[in-house]
PDB file of N, CA and C in Angstrom:
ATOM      1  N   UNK A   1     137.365  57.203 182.598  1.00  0.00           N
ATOM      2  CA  UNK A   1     137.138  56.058 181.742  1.00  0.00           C
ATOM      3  C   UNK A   1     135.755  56.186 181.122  1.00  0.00           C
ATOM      4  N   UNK A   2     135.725  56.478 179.541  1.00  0.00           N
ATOM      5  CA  UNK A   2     134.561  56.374 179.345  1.00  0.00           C
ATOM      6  C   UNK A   2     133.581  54.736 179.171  1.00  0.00           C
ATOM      7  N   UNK A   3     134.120  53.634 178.840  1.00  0.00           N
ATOM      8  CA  UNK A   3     133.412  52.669 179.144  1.00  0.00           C
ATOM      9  C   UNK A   3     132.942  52.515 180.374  1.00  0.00           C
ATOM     10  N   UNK A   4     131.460  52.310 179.894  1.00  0.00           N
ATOM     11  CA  UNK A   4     131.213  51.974 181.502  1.00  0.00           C
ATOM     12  C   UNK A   4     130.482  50.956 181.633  1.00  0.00           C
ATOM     13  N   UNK A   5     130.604  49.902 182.799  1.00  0.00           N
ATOM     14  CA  UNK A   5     130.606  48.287 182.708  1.00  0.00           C
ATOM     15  C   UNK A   5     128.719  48.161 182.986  1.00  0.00           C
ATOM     16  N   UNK A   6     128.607  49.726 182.951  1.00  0.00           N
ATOM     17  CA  UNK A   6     126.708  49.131 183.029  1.00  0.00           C
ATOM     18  C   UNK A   6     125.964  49.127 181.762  1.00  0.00           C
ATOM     19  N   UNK A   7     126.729  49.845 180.849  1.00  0.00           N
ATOM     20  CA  UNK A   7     125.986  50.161 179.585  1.00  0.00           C
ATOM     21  C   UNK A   7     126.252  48.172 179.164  1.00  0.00           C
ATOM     22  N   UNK A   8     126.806  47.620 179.513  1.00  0.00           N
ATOM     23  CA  UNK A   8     126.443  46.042 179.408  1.00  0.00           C
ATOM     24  C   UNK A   8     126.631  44.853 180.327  1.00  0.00           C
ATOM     25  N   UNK A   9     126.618  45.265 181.721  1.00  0.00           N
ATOM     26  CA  UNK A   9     126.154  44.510 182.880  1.00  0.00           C
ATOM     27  C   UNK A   9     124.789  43.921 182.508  1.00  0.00           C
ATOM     28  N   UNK A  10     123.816  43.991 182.392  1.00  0.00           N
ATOM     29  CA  UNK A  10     122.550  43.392 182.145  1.00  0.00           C
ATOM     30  C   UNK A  10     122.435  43.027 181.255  1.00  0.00           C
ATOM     31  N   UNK A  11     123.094  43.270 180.165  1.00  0.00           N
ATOM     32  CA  UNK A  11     122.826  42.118 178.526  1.00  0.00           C
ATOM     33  C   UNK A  11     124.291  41.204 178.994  1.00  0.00           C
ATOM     34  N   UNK A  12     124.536  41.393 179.573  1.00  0.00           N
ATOM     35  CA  UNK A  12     126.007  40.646 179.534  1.00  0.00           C
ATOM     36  C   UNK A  12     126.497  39.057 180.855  1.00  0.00           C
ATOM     37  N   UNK A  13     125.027  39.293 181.200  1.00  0.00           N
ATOM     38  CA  UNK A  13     125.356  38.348 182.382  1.00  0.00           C
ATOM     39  C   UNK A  13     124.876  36.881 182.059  1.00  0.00           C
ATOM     40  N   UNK A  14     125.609  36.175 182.494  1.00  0.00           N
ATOM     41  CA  UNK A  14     125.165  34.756 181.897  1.00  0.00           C
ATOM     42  C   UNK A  14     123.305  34.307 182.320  1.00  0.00           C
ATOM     43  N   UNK A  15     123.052  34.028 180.752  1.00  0.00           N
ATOM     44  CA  UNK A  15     121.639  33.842 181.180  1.00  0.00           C
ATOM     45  C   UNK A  15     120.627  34.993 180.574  1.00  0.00           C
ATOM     46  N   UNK A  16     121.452  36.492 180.302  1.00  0.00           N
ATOM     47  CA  UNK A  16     120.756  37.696 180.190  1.00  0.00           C
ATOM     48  C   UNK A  16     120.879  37.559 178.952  1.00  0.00           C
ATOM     49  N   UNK A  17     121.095  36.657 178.170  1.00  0.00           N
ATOM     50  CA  UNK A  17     120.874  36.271 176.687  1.00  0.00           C
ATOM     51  C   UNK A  17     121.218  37.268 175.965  1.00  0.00           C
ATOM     52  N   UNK A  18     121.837  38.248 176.107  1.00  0.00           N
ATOM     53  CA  UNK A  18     122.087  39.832 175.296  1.00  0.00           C
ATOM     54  C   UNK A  18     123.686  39.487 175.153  1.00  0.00           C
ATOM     55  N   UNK A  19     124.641  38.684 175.474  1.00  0.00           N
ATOM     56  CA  UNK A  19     125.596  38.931 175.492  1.00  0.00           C
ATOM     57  C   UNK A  19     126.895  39.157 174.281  1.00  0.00           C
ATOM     58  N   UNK A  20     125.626  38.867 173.135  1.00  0.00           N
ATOM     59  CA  UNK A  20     126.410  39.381 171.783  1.00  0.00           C
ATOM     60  C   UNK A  20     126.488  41.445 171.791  1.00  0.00           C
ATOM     61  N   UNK A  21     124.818  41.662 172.664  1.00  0.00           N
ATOM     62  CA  UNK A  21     125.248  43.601 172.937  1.00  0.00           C
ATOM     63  C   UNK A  21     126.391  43.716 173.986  1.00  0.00           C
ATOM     64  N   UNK A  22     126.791  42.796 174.798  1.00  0.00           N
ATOM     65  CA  UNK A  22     128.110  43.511 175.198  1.00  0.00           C
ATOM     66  C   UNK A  22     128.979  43.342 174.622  1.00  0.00           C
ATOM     67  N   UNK A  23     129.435  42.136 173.446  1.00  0.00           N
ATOM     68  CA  UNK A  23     130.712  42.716 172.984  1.00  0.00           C
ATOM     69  C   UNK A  23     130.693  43.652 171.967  1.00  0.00           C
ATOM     70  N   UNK A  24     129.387  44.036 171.122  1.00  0.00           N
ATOM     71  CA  UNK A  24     129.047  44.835 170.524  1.00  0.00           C
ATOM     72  C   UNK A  24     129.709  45.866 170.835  1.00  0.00           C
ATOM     73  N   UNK A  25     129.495  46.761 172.280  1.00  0.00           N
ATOM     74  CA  UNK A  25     129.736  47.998 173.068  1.00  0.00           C
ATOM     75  C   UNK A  25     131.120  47.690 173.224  1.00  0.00           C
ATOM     76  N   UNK A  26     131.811  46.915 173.567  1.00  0.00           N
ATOM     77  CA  UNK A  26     133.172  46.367 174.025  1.00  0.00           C
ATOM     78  C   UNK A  26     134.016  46.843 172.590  1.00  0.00           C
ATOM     79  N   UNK A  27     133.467  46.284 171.348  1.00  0.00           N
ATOM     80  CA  UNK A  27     134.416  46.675 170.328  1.00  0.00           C
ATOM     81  C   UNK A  27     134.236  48.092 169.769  1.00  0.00           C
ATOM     82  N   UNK A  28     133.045  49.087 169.563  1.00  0.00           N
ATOM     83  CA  UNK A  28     133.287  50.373 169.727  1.00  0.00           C
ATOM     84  C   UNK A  28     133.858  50.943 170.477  1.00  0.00           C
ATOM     85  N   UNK A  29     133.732  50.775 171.301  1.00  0.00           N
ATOM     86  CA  UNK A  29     135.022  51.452 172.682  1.00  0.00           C
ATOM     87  C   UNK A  29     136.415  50.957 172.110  1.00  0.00           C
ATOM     88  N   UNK A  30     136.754  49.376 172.150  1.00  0.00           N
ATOM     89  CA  UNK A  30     138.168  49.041 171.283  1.00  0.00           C
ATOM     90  C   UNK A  30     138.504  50.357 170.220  1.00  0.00           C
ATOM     91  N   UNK A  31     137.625  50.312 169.245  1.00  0.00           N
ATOM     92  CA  UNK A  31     137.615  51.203 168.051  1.00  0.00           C
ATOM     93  C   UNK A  31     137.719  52.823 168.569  1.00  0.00           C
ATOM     94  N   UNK A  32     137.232  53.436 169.667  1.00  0.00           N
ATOM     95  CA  UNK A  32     137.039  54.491 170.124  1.00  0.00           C
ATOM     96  C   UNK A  32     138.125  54.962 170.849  1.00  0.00           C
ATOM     97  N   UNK A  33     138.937  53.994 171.149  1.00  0.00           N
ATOM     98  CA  UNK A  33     140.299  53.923 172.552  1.00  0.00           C
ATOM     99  C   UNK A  33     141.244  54.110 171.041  1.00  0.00           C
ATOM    100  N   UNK A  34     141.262  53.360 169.882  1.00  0.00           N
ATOM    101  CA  UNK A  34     142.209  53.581 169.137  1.00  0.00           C
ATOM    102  C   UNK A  34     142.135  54.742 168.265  1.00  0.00           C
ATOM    103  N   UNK A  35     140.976  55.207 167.740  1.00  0.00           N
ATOM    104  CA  UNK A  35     141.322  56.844 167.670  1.00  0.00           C
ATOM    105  C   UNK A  35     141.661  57.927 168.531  1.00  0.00           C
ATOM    106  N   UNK A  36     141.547  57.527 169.909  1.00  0.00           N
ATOM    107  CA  UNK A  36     142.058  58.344 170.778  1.00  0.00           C
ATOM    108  C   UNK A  36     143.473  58.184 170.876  1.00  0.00           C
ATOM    109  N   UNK A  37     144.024  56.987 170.946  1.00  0.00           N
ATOM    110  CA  UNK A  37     145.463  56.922 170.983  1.00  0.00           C
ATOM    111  C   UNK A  37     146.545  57.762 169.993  1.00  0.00           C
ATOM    112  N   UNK A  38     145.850  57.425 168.579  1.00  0.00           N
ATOM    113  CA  UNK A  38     146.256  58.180 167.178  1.00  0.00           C
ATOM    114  C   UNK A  38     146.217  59.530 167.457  1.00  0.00           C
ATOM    115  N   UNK A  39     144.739  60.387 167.681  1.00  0.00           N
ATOM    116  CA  UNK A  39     144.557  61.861 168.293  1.00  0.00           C
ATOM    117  C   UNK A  39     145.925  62.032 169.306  1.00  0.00           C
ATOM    118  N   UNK A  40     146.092  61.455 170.015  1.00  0.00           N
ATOM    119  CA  UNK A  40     147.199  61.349 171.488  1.00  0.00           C
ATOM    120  C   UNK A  40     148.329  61.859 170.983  1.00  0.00           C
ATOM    121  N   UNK A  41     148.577  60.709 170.127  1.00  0.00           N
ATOM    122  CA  UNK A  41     150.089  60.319 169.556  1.00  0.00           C
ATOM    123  C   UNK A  41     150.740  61.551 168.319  1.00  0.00           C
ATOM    124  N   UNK A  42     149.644  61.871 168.062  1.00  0.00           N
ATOM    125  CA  UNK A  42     149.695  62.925 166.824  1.00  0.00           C
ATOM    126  C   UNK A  42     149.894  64.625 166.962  1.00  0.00           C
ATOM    127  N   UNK A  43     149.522  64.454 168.599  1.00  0.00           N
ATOM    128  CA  UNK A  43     149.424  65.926 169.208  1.00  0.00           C
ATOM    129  C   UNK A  43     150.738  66.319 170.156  1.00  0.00           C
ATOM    130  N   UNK A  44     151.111  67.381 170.307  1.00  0.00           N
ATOM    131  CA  UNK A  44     151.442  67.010 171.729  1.00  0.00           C
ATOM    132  C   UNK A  44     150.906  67.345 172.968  1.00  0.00           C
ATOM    133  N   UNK A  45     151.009  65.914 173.191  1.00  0.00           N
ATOM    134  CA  UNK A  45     150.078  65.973 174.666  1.00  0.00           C
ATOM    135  C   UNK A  45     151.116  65.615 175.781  1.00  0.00           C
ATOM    136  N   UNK A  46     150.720  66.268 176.893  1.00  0.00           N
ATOM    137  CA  UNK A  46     151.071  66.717 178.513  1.00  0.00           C
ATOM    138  C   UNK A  46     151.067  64.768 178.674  1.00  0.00           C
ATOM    139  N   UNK A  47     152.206  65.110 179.568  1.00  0.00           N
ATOM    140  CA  UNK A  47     152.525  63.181 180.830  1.00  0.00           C
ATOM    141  C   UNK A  47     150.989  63.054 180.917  1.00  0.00           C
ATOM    142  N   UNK A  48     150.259  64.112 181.756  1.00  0.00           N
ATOM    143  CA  UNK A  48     149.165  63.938 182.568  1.00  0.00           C
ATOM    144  C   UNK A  48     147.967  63.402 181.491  1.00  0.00           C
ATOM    145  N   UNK A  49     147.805  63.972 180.149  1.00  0.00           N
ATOM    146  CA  UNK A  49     147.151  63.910 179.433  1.00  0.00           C
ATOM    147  C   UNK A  49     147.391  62.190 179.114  1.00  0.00           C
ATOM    148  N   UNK A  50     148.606  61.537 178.787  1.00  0.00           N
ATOM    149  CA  UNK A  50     149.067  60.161 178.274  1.00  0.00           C
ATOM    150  C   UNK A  50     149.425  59.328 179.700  1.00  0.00           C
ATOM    151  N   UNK A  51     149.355  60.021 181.014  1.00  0.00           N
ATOM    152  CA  UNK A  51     149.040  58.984 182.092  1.00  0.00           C
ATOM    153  C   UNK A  51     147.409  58.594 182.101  1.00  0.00           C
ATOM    154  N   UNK A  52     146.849  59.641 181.621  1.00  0.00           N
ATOM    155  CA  UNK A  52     144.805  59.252 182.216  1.00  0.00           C
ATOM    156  C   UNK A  52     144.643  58.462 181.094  1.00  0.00           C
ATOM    157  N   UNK A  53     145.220  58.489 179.704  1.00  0.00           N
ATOM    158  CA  UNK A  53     145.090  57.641 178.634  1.00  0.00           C
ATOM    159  C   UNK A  53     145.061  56.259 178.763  1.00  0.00           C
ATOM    160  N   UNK A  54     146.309  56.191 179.547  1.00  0.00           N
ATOM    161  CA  UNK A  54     147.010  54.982 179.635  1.00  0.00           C
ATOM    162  C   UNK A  54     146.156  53.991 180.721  1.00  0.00           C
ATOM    163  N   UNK A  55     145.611  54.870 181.604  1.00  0.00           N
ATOM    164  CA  UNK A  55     145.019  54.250 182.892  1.00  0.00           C
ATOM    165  C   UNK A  55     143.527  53.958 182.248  1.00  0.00           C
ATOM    166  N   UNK A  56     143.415  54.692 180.963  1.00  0.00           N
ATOM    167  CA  UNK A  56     142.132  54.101 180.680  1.00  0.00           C
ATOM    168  C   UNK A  56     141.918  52.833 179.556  1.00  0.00           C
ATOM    169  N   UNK A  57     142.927  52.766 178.934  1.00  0.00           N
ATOM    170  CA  UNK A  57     143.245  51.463 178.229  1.00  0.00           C
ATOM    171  C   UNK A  57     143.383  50.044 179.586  1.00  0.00           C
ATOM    172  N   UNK A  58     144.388  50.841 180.657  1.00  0.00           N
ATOM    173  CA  UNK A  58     144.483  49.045 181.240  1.00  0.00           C
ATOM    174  C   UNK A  58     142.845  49.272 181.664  1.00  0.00           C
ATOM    175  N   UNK A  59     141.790  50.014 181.823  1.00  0.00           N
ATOM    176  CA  UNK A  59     140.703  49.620 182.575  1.00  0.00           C
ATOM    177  C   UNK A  59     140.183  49.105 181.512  1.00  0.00           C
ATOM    178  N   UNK A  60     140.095  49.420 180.220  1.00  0.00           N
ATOM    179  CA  UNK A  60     139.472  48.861 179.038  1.00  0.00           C
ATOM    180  C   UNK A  60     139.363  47.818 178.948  1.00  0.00           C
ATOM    181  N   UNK A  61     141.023  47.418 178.895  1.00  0.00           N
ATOM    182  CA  UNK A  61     141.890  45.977 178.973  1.00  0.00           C
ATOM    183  C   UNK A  61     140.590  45.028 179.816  1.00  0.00           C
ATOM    184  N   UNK A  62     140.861  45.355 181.488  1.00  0.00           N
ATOM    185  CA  UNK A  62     140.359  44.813 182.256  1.00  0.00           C
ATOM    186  C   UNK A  62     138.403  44.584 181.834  1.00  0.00           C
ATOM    187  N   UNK A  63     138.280  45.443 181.696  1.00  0.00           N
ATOM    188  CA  UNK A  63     136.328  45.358 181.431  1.00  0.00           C
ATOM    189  C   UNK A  63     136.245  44.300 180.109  1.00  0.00           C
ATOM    190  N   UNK A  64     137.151  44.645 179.334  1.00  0.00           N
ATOM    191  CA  UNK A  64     136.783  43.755 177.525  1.00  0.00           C
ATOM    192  C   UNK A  64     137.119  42.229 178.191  1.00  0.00           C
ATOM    193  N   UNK A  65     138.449  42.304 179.489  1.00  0.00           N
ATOM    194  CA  UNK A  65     138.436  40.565 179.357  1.00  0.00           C
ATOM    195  C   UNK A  65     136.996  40.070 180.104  1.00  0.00           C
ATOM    196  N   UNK A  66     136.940  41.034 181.298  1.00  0.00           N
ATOM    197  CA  UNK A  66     135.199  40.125 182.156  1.00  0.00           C
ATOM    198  C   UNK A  66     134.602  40.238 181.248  1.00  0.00           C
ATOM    199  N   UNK A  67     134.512  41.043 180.107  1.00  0.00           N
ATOM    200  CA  UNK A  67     132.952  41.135 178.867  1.00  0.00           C
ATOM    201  C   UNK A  67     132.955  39.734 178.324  1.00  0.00           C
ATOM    202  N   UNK A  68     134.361  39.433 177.563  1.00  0.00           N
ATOM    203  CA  UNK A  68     134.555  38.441 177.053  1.00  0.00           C
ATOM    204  C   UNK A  68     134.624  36.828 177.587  1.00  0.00           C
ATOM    205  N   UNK A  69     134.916  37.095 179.346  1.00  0.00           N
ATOM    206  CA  UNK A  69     134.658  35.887 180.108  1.00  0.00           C
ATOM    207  C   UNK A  69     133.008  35.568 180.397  1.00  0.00           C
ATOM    208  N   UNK A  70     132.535  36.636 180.467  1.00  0.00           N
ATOM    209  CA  UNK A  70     130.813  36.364 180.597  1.00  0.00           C
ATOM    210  C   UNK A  70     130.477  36.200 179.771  1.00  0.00           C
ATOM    211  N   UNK A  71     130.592  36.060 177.984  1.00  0.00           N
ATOM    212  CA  UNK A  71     129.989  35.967 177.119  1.00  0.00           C
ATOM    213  C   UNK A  71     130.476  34.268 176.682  1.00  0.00           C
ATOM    214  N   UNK A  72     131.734  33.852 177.203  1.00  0.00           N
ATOM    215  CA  UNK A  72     132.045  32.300 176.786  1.00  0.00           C
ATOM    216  C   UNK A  72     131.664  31.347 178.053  1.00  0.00           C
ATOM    217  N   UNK A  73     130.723  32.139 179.374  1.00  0.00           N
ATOM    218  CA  UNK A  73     130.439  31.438 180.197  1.00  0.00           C
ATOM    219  C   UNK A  73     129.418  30.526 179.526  1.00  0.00           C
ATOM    220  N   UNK A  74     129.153  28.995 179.656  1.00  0.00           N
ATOM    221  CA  UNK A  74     128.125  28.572 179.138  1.00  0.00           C
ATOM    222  C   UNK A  74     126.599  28.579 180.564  1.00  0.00           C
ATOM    223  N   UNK A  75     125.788  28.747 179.659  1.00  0.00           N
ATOM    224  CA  UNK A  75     124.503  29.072 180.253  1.00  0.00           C
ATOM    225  C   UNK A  75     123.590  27.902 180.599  1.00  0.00           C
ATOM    226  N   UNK A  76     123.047  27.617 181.418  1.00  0.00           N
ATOM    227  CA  UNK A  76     122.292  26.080 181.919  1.00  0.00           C
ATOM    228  C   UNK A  76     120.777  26.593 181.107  1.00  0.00           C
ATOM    229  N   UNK A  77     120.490  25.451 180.640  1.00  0.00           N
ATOM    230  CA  UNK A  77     119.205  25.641 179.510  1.00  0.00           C
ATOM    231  C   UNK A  77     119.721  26.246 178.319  1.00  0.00           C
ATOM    232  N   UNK A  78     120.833  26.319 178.171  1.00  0.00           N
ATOM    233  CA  UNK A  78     121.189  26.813 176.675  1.00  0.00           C
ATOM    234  C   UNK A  78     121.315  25.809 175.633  1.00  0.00           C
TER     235      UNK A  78
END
């Protein structure tokens, strides 16, 4: 999985006031997962090649929703 949840763990935590740079990083990766899919889809690629694909979209899935739940958390003093 190339996203990785530290390149915006610390702008991203409620309070760490950065949390417009994690969805920033969140939607290049979106954008980055969908030229990979196209590359994927266009080639032929091996099960193994479109199982690690696949396992890296649901982790995507999973990281973009906590990105997106920490960024609509509201912040005390905000």
């Amino acid at each position: 999985m190339r996203f990785r949840t530290a390149r915006t763990d610390r702008a991203s935590r409620p309070g760490g006031g950065d949390e417009v740079a994690a969805l920033i990083a969140l939607s290049y990766e979106l954008l980055d997962a969908h030229a990979d899919t196209q590359r994927i889809a266009g080639a032929v690629a091996t099960d193994v090649e479109w199982e690690s694909h696949l396992a890296y979209l649901r982790d995507l899935q999973r990281v973009g929703r906590e990105a997106l739940a920490r960024a609509a958390q509201p912040v005390a003093g905000r």
